[in-house]
N, C-alpha and C. Protein backbone atom coordinates (compact mmCIF):
# COMPACT_ATOMS: atom_id res chain seq x y z
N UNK A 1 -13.05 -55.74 38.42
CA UNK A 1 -14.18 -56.53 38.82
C UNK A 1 -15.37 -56.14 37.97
N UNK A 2 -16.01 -57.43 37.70
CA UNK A 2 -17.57 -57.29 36.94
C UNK A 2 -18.55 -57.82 37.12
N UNK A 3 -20.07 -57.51 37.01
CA UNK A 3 -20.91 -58.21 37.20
C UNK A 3 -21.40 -57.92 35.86
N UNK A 4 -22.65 -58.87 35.24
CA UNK A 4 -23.66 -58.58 34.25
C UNK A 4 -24.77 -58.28 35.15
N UNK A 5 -24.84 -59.01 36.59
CA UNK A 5 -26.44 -59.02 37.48
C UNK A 5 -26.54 -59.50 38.67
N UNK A 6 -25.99 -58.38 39.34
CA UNK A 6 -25.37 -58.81 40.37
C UNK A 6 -24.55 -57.94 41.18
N UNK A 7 -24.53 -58.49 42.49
CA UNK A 7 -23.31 -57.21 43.74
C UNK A 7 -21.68 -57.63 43.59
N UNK A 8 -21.30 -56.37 43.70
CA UNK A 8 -19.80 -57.04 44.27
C UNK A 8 -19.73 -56.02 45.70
N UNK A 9 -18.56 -57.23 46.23
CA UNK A 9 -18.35 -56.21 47.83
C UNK A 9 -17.09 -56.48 47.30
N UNK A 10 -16.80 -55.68 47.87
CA UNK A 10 -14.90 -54.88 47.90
C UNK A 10 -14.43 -54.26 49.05
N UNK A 11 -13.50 -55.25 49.80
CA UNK A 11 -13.62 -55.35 50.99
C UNK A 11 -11.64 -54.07 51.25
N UNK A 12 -11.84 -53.10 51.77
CA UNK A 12 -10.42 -52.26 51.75
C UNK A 12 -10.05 -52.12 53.42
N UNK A 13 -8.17 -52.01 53.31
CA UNK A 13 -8.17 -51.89 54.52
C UNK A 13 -8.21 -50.41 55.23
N UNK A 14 -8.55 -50.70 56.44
CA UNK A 14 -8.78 -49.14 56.75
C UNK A 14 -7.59 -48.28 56.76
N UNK A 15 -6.25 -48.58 56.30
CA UNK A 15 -5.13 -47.50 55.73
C UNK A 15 -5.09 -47.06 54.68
N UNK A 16 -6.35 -47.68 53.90
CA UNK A 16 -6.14 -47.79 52.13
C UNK A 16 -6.63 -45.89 52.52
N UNK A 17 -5.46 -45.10 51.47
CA UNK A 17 -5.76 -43.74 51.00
C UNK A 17 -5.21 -43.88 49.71
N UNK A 18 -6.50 -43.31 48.91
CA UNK A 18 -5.89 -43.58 47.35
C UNK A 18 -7.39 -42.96 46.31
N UNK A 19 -7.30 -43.08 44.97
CA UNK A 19 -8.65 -42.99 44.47
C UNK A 19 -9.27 -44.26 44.25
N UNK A 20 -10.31 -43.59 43.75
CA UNK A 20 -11.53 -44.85 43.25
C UNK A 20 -12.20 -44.62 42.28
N UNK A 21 -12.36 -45.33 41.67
CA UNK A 21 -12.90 -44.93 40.48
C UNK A 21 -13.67 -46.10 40.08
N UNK A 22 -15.19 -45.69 39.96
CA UNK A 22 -16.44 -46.45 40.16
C UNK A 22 -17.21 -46.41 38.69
N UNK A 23 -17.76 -47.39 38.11
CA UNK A 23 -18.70 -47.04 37.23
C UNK A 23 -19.82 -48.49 37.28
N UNK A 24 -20.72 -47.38 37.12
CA UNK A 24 -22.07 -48.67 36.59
C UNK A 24 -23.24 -48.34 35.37
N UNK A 25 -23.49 -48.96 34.99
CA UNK A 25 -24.46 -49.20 33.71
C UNK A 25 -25.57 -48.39 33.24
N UNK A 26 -26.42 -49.57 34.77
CA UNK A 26 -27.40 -49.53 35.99
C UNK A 26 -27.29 -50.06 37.09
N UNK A 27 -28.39 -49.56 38.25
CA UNK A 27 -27.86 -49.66 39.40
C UNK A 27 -26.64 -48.60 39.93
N UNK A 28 -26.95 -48.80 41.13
CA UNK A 28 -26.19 -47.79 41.83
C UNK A 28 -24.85 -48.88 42.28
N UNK A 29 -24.11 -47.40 42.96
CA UNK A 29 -22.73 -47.35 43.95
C UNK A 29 -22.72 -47.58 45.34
N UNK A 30 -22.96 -48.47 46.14
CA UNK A 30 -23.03 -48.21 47.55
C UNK A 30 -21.81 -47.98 48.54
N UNK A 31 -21.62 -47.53 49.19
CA UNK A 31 -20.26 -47.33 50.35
C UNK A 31 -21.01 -47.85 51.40
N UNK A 32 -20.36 -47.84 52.65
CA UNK A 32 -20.14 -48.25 53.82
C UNK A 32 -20.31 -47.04 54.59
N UNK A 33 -21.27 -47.13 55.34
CA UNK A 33 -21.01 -45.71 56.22
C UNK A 33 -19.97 -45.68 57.25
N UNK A 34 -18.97 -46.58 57.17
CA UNK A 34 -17.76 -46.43 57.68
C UNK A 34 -16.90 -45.64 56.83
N UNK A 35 -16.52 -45.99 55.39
CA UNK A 35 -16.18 -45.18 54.29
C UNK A 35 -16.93 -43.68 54.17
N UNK A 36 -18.02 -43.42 54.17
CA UNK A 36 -18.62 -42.31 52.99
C UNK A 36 -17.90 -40.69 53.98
N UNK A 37 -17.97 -40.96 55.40
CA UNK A 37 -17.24 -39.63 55.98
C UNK A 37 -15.93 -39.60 55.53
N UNK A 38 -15.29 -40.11 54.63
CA UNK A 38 -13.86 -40.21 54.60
C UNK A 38 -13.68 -39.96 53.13
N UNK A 39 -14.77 -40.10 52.34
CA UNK A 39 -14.56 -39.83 51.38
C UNK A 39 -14.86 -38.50 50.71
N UNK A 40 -14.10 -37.95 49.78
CA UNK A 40 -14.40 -36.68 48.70
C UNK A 40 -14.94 -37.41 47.34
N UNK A 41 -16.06 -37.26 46.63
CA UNK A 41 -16.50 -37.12 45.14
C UNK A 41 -15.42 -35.73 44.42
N UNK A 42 -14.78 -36.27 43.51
CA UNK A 42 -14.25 -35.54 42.85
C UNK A 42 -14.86 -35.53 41.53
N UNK A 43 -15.68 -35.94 41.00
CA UNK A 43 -16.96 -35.83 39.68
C UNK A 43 -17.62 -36.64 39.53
N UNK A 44 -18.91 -36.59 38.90
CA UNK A 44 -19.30 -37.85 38.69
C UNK A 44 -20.58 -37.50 37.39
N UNK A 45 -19.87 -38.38 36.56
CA UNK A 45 -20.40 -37.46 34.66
C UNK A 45 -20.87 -39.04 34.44
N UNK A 46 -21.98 -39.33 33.60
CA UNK A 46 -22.73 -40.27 33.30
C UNK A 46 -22.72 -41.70 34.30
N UNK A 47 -21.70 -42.55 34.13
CA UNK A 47 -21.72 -43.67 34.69
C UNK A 47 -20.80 -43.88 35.58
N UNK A 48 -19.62 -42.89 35.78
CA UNK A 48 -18.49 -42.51 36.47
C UNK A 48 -18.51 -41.48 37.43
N UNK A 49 -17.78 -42.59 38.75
CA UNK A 49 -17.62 -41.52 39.76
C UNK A 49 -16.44 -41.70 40.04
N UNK A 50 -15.68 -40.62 39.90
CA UNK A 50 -14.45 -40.74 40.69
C UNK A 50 -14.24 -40.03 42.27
N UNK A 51 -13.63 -40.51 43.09
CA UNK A 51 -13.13 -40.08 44.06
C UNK A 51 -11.86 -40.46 45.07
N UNK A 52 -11.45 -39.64 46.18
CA UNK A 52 -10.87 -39.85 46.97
C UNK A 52 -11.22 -40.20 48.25
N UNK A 53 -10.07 -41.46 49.13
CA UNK A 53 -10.71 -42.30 50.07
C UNK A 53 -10.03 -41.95 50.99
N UNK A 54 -10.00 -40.99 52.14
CA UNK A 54 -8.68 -40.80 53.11
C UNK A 54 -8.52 -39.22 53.16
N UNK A 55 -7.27 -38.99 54.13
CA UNK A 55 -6.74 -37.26 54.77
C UNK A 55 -6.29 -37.14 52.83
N UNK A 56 -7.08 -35.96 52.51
CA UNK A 56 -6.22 -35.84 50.63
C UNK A 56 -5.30 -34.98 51.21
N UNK A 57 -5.16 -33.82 51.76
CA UNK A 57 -4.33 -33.58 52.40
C UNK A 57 -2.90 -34.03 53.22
N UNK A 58 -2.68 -34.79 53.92
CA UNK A 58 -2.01 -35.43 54.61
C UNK A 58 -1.12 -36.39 53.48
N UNK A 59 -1.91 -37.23 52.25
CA UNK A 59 -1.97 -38.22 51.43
C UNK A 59 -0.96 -37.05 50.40
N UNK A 60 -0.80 -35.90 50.04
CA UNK A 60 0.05 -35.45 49.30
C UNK A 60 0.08 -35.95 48.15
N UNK A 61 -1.06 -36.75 47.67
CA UNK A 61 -1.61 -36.93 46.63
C UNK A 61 -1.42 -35.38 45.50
N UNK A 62 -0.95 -36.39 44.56
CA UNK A 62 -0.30 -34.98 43.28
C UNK A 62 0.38 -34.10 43.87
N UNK A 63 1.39 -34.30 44.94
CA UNK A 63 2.55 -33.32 45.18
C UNK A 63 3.67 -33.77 44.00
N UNK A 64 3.60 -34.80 43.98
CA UNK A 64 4.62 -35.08 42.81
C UNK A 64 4.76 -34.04 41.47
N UNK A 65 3.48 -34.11 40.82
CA UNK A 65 3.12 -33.69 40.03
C UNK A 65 3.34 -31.85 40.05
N UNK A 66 3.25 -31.31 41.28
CA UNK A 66 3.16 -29.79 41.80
C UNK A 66 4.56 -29.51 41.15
N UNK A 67 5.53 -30.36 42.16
CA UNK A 67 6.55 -29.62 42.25
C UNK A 67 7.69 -29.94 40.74
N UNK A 68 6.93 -30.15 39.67
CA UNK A 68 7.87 -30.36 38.43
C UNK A 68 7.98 -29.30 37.81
C-alpha cells in the first residue's frame, strides 16, 4: 500500500500474529489503541519500523529457524 498525500487504514483481524513492517517519508505511524498493548517495536532506524503484533512467545515465531 501507498500514498503520495494521504491516510491509509489497514484494517487486521484480531488473530492476525505476525510482523509489520511500517515505513514513512513524512508523517507519522498511527496504531489503534486496541493494537499498541499487543504490540513489541523491534527497531526503528530512519523511516522504518519494524515490529511484532501478538503472544511472540506463544507465536514461536523463529522456532523454525532455532532448531536447524
Amino acid at each position: 500500500m501507498a500514498t503520495r498525500n494521504g491516510n491509509i487504514r489497514l484494517g487486521l483481524p484480531r488473530s492476525f500474529v505476525g510482523t509489520i513492517t511500517t515505513r514513512t517519508l513524512e508523517g507519522t505511524v498511527q496504531y489503534s489503541s486496541n493494537v499498541t498493548p499487543h504490540m513489541a517495536v523491534f527497531s526503528e532506524m530512519k523511516s522504518v519500523r519494524k515490529a511484532f503484533l501478538g503472544n511472540y512467545d506463544r507465536s514461536q515465531y523463529g522456532a523454525l529457524y532455532l532448531h536447524q
